[in-house]
C-alpha atoms as a PDB file:
ATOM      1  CA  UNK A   1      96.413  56.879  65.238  1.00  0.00           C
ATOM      2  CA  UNK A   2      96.046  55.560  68.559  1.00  0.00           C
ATOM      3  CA  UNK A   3      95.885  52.053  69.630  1.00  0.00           C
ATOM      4  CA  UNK A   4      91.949  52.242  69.642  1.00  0.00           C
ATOM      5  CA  UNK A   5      91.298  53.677  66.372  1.00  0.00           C
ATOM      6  CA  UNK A   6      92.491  51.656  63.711  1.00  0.00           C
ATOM      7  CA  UNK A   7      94.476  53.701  60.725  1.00  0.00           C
ATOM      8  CA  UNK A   8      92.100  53.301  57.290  1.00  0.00           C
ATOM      9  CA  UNK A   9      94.313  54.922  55.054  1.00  0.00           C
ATOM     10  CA  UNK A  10      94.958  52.962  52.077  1.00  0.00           C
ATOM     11  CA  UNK A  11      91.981  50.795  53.114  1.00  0.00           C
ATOM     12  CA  UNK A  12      89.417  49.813  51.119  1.00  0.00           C
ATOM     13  CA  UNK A  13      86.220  51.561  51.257  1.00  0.00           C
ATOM     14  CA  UNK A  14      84.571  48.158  51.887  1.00  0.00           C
ATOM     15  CA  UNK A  15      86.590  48.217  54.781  1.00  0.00           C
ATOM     16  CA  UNK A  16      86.242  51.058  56.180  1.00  0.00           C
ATOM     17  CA  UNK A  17      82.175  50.836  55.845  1.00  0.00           C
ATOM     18  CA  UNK A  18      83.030  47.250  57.852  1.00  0.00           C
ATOM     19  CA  UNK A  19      84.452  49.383  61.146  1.00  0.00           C
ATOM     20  CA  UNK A  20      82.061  52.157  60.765  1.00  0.00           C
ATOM     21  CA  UNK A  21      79.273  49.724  61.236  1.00  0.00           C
ATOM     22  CA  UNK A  22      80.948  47.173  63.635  1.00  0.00           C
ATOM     23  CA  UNK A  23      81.392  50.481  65.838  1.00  0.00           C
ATOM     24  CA  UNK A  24      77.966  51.304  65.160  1.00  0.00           C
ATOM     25  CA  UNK A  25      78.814  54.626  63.727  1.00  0.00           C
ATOM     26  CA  UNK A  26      81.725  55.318  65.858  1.00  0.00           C
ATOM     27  CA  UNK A  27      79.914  54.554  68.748  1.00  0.00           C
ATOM     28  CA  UNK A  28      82.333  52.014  70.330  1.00  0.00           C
ATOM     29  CA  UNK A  29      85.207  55.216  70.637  1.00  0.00           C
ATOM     30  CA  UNK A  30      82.862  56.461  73.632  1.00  0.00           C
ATOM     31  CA  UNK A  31      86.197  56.998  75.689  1.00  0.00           C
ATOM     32  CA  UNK A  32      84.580  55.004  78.569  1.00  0.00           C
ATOM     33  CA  UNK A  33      82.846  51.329  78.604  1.00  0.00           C
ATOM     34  CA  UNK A  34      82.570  51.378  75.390  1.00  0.00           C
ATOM     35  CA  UNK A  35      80.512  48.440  75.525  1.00  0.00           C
ATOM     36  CA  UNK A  36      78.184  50.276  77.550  1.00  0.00           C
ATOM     37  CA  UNK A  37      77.497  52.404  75.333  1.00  0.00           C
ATOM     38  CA  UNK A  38      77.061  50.025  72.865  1.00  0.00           C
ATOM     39  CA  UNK A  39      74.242  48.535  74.512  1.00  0.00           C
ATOM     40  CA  UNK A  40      72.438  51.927  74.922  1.00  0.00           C
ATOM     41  CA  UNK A  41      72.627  52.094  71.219  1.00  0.00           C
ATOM     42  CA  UNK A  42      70.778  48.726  71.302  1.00  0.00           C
ATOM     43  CA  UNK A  43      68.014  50.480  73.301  1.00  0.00           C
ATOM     44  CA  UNK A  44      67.289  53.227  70.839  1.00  0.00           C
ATOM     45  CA  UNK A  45      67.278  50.541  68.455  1.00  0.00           C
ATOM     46  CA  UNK A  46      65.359  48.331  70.447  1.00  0.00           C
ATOM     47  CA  UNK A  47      62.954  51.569  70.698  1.00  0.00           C
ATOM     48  CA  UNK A  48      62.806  52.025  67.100  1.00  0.00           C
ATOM     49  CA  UNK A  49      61.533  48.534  66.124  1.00  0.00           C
ATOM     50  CA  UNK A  50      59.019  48.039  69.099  1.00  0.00           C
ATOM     51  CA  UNK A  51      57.383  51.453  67.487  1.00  0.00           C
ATOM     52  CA  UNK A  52      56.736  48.905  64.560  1.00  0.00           C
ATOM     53  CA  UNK A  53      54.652  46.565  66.556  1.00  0.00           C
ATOM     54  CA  UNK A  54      56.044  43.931  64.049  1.00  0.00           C
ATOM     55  CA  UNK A  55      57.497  41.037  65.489  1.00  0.00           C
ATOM     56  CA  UNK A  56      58.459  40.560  62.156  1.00  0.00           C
ATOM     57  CA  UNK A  57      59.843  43.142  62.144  1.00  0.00           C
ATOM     58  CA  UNK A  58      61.922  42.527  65.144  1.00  0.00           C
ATOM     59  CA  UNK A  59      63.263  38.968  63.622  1.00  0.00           C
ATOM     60  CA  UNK A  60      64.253  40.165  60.570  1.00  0.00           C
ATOM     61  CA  UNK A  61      66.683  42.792  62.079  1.00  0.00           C
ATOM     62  CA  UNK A  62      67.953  40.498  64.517  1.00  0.00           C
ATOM     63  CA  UNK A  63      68.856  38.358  61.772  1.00  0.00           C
ATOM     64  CA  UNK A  64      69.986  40.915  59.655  1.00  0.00           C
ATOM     65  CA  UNK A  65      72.124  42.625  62.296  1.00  0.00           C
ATOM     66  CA  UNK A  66      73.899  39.327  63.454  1.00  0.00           C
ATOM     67  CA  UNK A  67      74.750  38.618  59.782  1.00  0.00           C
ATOM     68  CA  UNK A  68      76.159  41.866  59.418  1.00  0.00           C
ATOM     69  CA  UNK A  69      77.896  42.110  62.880  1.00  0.00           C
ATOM     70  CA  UNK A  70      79.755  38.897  61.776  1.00  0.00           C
ATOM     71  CA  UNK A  71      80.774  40.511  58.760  1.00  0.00           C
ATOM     72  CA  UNK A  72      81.278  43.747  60.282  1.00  0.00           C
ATOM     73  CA  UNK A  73      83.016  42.366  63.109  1.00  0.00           C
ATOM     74  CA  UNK A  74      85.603  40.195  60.862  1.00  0.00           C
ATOM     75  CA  UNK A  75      86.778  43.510  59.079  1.00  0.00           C
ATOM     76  CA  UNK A  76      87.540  45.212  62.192  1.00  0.00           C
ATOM     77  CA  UNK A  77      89.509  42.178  63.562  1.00  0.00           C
ATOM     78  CA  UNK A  78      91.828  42.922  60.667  1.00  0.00           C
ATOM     79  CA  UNK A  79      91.525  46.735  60.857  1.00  0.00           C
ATOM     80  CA  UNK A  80      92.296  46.854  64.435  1.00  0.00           C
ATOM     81  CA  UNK A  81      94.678  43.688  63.719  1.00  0.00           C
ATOM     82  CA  UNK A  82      93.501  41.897  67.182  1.00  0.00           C
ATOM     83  CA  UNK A  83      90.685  39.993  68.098  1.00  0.00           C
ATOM     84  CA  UNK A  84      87.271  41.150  69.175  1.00  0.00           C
ATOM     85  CA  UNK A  85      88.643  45.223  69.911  1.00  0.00           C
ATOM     86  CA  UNK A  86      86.552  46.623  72.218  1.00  0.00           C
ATOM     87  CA  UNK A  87      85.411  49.551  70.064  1.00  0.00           C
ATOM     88  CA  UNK A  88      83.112  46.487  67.753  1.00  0.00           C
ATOM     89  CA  UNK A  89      79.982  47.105  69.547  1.00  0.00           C
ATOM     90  CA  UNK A  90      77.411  45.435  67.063  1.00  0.00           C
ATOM     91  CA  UNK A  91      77.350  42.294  68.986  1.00  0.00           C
ATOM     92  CA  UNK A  92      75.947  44.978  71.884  1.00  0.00           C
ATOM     93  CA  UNK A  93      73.261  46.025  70.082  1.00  0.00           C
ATOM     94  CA  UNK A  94      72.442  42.962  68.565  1.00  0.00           C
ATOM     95  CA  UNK A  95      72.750  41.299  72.340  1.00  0.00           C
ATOM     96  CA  UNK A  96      69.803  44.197  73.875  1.00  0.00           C
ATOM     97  CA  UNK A  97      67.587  43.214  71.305  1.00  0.00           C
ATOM     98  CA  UNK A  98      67.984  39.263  71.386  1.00  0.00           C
ATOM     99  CA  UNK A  99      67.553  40.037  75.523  1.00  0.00           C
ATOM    100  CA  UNK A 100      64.542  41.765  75.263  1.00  0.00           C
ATOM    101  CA  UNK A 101      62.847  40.024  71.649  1.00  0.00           C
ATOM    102  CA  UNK A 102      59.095  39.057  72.401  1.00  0.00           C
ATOM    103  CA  UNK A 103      58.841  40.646  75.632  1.00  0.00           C
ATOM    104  CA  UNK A 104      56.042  43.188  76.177  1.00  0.00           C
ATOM    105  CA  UNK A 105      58.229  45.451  78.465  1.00  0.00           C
ATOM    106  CA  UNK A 106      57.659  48.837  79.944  1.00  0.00           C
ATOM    107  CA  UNK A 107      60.487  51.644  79.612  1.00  0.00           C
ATOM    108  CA  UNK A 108      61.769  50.006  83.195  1.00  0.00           C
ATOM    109  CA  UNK A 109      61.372  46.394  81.560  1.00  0.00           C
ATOM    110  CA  UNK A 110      63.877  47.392  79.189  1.00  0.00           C
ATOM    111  CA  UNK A 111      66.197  49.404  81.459  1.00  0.00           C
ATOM    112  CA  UNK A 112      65.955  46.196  83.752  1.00  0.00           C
ATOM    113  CA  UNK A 113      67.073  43.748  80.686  1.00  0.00           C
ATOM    114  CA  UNK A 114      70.001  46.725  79.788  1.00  0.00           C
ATOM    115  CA  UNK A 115      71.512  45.409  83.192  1.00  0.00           C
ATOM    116  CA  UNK A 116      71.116  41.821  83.056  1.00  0.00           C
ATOM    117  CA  UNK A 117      72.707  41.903  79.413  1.00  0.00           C
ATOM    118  CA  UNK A 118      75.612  44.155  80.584  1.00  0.00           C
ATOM    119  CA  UNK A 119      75.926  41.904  83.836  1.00  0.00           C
ATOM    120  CA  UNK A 120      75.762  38.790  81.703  1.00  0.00           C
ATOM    121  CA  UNK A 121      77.811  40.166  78.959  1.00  0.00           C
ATOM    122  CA  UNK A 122      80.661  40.690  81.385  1.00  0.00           C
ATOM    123  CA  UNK A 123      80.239  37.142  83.326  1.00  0.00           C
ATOM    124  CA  UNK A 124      79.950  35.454  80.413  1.00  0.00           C
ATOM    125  CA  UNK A 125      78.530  32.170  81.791  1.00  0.00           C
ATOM    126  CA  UNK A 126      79.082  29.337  80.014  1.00  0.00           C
ATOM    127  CA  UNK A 127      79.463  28.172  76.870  1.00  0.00           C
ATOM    128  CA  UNK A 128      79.666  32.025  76.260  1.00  0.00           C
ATOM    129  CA  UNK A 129      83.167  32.592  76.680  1.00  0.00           C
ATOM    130  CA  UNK A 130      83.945  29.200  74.812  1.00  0.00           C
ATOM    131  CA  UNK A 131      81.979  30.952  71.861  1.00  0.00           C
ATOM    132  CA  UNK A 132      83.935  33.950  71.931  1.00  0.00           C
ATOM    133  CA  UNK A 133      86.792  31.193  70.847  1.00  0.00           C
ATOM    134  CA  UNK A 134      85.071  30.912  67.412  1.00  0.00           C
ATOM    135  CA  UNK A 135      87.102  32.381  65.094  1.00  0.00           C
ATOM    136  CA  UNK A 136      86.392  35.928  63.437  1.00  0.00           C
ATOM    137  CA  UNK A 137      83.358  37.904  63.746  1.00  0.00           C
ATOM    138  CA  UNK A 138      81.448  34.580  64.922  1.00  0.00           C
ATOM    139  CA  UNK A 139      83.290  34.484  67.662  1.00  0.00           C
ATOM    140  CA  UNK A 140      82.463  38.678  68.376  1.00  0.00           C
ATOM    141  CA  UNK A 141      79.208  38.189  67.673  1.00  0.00           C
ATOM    142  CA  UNK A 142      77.961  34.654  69.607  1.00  0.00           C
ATOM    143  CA  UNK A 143      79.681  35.249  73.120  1.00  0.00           C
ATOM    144  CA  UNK A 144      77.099  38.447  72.986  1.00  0.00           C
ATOM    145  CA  UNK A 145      74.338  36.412  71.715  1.00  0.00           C
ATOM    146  CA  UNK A 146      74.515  33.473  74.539  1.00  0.00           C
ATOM    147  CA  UNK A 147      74.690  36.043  77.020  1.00  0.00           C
ATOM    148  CA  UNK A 148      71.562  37.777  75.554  1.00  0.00           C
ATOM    149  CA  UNK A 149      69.883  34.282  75.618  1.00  0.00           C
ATOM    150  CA  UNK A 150      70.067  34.244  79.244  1.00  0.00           C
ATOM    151  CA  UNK A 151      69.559  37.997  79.731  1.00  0.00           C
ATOM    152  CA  UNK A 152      66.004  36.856  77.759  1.00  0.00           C
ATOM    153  CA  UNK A 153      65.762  33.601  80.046  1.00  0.00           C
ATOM    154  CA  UNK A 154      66.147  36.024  83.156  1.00  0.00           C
ATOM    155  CA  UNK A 155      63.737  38.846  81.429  1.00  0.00           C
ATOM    156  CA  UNK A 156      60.897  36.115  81.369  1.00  0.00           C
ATOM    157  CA  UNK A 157      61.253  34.852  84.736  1.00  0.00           C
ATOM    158  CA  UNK A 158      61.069  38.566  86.274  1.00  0.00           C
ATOM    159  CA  UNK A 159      58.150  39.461  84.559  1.00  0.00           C
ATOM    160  CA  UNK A 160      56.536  35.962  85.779  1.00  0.00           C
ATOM    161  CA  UNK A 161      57.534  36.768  89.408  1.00  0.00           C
ATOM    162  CA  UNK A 162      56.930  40.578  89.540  1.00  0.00           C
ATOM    163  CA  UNK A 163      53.621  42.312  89.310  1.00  0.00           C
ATOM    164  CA  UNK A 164      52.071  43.365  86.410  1.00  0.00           C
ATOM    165  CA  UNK A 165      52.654  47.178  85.583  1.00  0.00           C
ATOM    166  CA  UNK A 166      56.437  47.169  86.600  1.00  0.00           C
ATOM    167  CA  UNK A 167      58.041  45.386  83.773  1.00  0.00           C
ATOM    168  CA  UNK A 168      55.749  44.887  81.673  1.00  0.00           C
END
């Protein structure tokens, strides 16, 4: 197996279900910025909720998808057997919809927020990068989510300063 792909045999099917969602369906093996792709995940299913029109909708798989990217996330840790491997990208996804949550944004809007969360993502201003320190999938999952904070801070004060029509 190689160094990115963690070997499952003899692993429990619980874990194995733990990688193949903290990958996001194998998603995080893109060869390439892996977290990247990750996040574009996040915006198909960022696209997928919006189509509900329920901001109910939208909290409840925020919620759920944190809960189980911390899960998720944990299993992989010991799967991979280091902390936060790059091919967990739940905390991606999670992070595009927590950046763009309650905003009314156009196709660009969200394109727009996909940058500020990679660009804050990799930053990681603080106390992000102390909460990547937490331990386990915590710690995966709430660097992602402080940078997706901001990303949402930033989001709102774009659409405040730009004209209507081009993010929103």
């Amino acid at each position: 197996m190689s160094p990115d792909r963690p070997d499952t045999r003899g692993h429990s099917f619980v874990d194995r279900l733990g990688v193949f969602v903290a990958t996001c369906g194998y998603v995080g093996y893109a060869p390439v910025a892996p977290g990247t792709f990750g996040s574009a995940a996040g915006l198909a299913v960022f696209a997928a909720i919006r189509a509900s029109g329920s901001t109910l909708v939208e909290i409840g798989v925020i919620a759920v998808l944190f809960a189980v990217g911390i899960w998720s996330a944990a299993v992989a840790e010991r799967c991979f057997d280091r902390v936060d491997p790059g091919p967990v990208v739940m905390d991606e996804v999670a992070g595009m919809l927590i950046t763009l949550a309650f905003l009314p944004v156009t196709l660009t809007g969200a394109i727009v927020g996909f940058f500020i969360f990679r660009a804050f993502d990799v930053i990681k201003p603080w106390p992000s990068g102390r909460f990547e320190k937490l331990p386990g999938g915590l710690g995966v999952m709430a660097d992602d989510g402080m940078a997706a904070i901001y990303g949402n801070l930033v989001m709102r004060a774009l659409i405040w300063m730009t004209p209507a029509g081009w993010l929103v």
